[in-house]
PDB file of N, CA and C in Angstrom:
ATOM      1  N   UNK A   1      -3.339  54.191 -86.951  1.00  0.00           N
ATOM      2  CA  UNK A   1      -2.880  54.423 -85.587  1.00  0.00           C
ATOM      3  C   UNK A   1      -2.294  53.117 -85.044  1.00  0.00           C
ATOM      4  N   UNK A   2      -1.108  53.407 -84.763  1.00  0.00           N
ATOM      5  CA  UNK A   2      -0.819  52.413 -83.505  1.00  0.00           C
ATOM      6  C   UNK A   2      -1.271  51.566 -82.547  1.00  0.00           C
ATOM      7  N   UNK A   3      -1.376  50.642 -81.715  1.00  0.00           N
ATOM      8  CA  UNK A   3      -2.076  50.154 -80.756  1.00  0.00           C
ATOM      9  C   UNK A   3      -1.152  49.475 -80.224  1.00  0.00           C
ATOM     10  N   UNK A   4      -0.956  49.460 -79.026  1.00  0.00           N
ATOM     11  CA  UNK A   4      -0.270  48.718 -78.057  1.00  0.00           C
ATOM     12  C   UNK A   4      -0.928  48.247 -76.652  1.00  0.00           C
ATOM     13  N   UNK A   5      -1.149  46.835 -76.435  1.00  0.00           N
ATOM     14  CA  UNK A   5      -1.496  46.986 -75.065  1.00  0.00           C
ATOM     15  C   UNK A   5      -0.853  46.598 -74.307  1.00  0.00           C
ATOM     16  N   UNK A   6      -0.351  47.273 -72.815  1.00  0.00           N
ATOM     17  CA  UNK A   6       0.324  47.572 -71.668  1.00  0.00           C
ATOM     18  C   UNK A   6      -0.461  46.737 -70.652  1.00  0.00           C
ATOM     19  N   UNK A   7       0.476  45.390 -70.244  1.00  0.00           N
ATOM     20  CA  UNK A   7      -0.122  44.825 -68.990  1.00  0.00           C
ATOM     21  C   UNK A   7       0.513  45.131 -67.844  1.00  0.00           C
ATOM     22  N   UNK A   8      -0.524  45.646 -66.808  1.00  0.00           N
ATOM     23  CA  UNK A   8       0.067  45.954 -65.842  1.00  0.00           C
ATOM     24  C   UNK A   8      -0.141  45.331 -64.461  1.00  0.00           C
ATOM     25  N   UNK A   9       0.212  45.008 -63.843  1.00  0.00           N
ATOM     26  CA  UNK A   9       0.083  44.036 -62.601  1.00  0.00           C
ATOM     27  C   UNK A   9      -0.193  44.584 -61.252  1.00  0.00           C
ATOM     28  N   UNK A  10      -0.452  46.057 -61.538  1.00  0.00           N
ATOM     29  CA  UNK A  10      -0.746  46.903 -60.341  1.00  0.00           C
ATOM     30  C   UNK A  10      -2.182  47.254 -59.723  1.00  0.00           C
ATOM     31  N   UNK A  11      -2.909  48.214 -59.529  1.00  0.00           N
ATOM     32  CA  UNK A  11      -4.590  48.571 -59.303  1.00  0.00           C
ATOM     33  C   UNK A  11      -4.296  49.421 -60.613  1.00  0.00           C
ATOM     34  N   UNK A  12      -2.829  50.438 -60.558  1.00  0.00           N
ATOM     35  CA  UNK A  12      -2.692  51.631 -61.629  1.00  0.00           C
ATOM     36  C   UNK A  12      -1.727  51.982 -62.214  1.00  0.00           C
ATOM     37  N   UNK A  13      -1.157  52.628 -63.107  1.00  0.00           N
ATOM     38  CA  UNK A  13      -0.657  53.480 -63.082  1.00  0.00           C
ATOM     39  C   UNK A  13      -0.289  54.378 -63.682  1.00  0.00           C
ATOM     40  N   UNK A  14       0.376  55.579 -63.563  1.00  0.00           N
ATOM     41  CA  UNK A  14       0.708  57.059 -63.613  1.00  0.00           C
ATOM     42  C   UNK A  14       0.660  57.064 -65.098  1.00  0.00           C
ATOM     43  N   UNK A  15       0.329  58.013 -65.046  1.00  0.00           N
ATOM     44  CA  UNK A  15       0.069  58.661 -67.065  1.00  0.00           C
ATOM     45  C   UNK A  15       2.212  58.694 -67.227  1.00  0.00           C
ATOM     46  N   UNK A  16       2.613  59.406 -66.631  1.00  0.00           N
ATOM     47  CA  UNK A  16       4.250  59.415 -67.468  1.00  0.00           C
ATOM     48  C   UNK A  16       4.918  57.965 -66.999  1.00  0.00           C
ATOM     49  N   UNK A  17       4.659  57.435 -66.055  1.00  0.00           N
ATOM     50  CA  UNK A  17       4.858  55.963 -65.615  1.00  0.00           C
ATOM     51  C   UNK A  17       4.547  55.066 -67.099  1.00  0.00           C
ATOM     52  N   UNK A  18       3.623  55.233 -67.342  1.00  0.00           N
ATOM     53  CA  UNK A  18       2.803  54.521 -68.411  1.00  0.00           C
ATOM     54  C   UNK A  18       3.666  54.931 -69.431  1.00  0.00           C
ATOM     55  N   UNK A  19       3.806  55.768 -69.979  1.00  0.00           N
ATOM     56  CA  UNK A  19       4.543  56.375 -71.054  1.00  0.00           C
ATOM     57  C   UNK A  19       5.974  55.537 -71.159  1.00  0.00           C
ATOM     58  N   UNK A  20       6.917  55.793 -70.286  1.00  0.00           N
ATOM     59  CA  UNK A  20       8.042  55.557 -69.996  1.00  0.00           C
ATOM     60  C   UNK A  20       8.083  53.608 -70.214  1.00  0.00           C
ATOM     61  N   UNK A  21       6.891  53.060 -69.171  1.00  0.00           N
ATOM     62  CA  UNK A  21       7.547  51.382 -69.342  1.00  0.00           C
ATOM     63  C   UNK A  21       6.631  50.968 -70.620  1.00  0.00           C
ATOM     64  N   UNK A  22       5.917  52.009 -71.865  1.00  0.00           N
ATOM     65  CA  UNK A  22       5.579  51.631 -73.152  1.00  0.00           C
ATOM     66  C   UNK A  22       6.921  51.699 -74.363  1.00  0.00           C
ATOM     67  N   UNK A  23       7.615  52.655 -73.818  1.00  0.00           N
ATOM     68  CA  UNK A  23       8.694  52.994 -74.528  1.00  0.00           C
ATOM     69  C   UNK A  23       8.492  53.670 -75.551  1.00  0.00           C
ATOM     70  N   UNK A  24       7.368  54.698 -74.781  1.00  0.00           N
ATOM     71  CA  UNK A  24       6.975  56.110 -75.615  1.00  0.00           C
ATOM     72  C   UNK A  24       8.046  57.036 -75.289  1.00  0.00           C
ATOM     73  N   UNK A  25       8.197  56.863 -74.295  1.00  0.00           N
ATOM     74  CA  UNK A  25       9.359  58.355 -74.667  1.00  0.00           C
ATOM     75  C   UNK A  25      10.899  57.233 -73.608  1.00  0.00           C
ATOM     76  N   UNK A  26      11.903  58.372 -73.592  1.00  0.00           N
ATOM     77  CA  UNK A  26      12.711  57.351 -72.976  1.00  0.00           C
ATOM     78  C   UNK A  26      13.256  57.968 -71.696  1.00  0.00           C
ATOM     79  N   UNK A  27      12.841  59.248 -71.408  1.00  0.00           N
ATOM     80  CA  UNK A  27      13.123  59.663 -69.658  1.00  0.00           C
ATOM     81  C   UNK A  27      11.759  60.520 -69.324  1.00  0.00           C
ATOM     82  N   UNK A  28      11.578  60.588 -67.686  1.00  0.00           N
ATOM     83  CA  UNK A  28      10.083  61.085 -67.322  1.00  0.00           C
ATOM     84  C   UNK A  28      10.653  62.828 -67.864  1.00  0.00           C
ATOM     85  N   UNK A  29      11.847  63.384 -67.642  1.00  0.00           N
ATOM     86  CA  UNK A  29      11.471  64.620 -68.505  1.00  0.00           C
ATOM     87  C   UNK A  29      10.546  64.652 -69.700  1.00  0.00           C
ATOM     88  N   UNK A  30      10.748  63.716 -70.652  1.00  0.00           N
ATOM     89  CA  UNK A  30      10.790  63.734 -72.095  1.00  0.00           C
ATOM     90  C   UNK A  30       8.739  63.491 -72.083  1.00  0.00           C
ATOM     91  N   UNK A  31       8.362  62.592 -70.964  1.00  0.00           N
ATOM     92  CA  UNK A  31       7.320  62.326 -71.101  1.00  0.00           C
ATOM     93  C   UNK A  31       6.496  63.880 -69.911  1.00  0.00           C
ATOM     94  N   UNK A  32       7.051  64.295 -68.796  1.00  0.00           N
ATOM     95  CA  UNK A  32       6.606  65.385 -68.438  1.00  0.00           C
ATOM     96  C   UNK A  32       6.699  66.462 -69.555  1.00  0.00           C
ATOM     97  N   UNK A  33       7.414  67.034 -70.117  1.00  0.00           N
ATOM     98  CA  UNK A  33       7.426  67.716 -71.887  1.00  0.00           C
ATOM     99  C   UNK A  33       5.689  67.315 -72.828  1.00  0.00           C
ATOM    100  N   UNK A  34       6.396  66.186 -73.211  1.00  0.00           N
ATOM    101  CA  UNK A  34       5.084  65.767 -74.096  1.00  0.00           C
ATOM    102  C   UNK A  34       3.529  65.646 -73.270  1.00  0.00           C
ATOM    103  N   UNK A  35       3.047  65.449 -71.850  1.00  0.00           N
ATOM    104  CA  UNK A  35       2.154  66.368 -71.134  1.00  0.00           C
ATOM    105  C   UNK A  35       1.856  67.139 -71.212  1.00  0.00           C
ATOM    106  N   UNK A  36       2.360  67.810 -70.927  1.00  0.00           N
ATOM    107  CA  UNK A  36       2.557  69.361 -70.850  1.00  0.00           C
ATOM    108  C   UNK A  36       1.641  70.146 -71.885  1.00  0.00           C
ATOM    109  N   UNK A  37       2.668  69.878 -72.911  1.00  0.00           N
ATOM    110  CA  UNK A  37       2.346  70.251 -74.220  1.00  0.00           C
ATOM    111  C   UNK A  37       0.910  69.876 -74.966  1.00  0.00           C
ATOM    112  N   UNK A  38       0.154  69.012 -74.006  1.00  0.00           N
ATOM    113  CA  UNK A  38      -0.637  68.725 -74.023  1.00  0.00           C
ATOM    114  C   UNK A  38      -1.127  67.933 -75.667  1.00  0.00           C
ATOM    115  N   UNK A  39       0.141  66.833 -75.512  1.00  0.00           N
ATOM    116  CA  UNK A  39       0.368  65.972 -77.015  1.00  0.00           C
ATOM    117  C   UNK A  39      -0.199  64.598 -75.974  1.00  0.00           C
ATOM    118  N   UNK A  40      -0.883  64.980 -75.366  1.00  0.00           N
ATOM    119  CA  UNK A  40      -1.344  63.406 -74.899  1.00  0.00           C
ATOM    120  C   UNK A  40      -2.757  63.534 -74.311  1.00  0.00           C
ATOM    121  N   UNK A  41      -4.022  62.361 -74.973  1.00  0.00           N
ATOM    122  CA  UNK A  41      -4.585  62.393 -74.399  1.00  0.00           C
ATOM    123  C   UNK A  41      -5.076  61.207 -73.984  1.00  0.00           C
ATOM    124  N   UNK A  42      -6.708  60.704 -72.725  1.00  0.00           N
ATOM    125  CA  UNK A  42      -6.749  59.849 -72.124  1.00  0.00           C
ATOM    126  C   UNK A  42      -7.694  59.572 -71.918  1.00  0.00           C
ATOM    127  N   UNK A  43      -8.614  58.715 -72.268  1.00  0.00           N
ATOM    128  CA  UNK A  43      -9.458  57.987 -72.803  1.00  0.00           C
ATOM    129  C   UNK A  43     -10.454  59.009 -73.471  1.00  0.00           C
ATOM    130  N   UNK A  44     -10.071  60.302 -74.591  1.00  0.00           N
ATOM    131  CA  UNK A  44     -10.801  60.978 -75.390  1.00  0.00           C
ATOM    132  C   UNK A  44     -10.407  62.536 -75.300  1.00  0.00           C
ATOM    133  N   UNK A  45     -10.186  62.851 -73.665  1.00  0.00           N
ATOM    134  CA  UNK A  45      -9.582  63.745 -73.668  1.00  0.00           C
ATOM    135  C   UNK A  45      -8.301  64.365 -73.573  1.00  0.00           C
ATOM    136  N   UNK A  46      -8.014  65.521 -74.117  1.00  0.00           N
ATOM    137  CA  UNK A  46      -6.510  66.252 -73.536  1.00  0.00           C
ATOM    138  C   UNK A  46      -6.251  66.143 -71.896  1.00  0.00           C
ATOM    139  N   UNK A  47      -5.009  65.585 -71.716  1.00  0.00           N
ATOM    140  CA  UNK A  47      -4.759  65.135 -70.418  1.00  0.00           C
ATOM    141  C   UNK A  47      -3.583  65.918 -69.944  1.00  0.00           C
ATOM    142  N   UNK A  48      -3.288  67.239 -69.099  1.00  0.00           N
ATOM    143  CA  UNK A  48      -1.860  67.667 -68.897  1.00  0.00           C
ATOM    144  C   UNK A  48      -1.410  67.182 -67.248  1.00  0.00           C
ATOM    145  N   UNK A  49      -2.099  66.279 -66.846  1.00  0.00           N
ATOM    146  CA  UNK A  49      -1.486  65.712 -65.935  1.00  0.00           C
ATOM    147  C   UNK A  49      -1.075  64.285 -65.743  1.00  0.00           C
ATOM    148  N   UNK A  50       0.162  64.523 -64.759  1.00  0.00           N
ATOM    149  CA  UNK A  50       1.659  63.534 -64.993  1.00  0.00           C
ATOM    150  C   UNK A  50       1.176  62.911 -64.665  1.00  0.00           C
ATOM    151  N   UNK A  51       0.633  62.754 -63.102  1.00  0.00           N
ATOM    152  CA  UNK A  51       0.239  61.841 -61.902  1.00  0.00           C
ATOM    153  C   UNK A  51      -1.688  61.248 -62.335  1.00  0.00           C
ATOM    154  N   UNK A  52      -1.503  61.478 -63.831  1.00  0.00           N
ATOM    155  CA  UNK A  52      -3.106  60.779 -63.871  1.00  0.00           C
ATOM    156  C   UNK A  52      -3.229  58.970 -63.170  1.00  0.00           C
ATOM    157  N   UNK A  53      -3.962  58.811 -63.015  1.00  0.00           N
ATOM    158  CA  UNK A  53      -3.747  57.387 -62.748  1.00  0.00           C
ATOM    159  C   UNK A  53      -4.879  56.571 -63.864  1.00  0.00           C
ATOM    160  N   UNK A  54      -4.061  55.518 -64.229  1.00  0.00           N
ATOM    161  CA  UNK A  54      -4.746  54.720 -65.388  1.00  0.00           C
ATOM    162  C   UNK A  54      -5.044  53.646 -64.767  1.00  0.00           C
ATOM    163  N   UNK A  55      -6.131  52.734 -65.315  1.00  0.00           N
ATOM    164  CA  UNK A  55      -6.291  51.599 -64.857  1.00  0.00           C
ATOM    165  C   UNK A  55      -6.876  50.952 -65.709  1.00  0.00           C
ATOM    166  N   UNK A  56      -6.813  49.342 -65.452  1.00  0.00           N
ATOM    167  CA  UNK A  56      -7.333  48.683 -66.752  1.00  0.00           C
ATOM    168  C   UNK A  56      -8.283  49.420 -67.680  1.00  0.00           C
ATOM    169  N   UNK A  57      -8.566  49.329 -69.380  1.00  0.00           N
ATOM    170  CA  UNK A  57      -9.564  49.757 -69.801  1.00  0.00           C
ATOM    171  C   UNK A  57      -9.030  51.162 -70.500  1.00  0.00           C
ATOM    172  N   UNK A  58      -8.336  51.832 -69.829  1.00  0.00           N
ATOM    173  CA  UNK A  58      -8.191  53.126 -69.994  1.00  0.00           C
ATOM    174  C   UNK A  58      -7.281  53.090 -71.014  1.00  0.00           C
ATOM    175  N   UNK A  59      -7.034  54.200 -72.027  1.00  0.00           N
ATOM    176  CA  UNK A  59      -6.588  54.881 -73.371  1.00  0.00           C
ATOM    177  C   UNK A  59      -6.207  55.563 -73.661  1.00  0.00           C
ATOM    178  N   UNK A  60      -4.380  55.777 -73.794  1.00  0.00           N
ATOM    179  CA  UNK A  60      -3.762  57.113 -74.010  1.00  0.00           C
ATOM    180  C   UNK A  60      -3.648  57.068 -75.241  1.00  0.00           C
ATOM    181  N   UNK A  61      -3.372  58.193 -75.550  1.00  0.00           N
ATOM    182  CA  UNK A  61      -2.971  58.385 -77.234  1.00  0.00           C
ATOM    183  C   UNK A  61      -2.161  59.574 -77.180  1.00  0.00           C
ATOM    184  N   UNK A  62      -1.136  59.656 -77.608  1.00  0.00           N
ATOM    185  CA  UNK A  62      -0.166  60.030 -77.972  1.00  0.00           C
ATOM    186  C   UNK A  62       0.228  60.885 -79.539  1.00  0.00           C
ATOM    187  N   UNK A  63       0.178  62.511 -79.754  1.00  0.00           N
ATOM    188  CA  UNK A  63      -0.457  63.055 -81.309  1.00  0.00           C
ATOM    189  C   UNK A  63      -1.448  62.422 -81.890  1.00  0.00           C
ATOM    190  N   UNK A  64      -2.140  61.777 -81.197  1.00  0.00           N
ATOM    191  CA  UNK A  64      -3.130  61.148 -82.326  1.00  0.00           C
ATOM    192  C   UNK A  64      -2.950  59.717 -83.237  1.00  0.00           C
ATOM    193  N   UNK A  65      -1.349  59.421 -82.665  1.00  0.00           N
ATOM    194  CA  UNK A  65      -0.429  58.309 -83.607  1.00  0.00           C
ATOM    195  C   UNK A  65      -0.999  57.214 -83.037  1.00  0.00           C
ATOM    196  N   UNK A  66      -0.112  56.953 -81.321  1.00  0.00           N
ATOM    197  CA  UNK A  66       0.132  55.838 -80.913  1.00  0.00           C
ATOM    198  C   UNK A  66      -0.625  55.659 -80.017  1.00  0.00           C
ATOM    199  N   UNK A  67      -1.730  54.909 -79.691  1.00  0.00           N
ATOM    200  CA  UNK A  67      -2.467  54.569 -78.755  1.00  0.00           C
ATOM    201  C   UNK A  67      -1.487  53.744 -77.568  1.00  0.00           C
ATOM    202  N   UNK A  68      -1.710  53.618 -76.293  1.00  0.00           N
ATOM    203  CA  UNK A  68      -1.551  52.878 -75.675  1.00  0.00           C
ATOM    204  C   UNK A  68      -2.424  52.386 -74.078  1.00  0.00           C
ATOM    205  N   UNK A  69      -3.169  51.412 -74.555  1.00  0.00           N
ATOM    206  CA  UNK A  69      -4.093  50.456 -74.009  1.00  0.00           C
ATOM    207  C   UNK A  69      -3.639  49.933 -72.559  1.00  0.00           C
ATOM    208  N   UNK A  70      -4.046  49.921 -71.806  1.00  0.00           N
ATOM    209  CA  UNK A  70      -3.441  49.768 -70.233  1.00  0.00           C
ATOM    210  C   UNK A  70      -4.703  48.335 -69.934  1.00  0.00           C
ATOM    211  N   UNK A  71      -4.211  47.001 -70.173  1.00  0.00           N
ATOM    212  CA  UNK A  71      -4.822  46.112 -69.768  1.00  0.00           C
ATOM    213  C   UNK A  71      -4.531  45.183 -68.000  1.00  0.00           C
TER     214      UNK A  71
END
């Protein structure tokens, strides 16, 4: 699996936000889609929402491939 960690300078942010400035997908359609579809999950579980909010600590994963770490 993949691992990437994402620094972010905010309190949070957004599960397709997150997606998009990892350069998991390359427009919020593409990352609202892969939601959806429920190809993403967040810190263990299936996650189908856009507006999740992440914050340090927290763990998306993406098919199971690409993790991405929100430090």
């Amino acid at each position: 699996m993949e691992t990437h960690d994402i620094k972010i300078h905010t309190e949070f942010i957004k599960l397709q936000d997150l997606l998009k400035f990892a350069g998991a997908v390359e427009t919020g359609g593409d990352a609202k889609l892969i939601i959806q579809e429920g190809r993403v999950s967040v810190n263990g579980e299936a996650c189908t929402m856009r507006g999740r909010k992440l914050r340090p600590g927290d763990k998306a994963v993406i098919d199971g491939e690409t993790e991405l770490v929100v430090t």
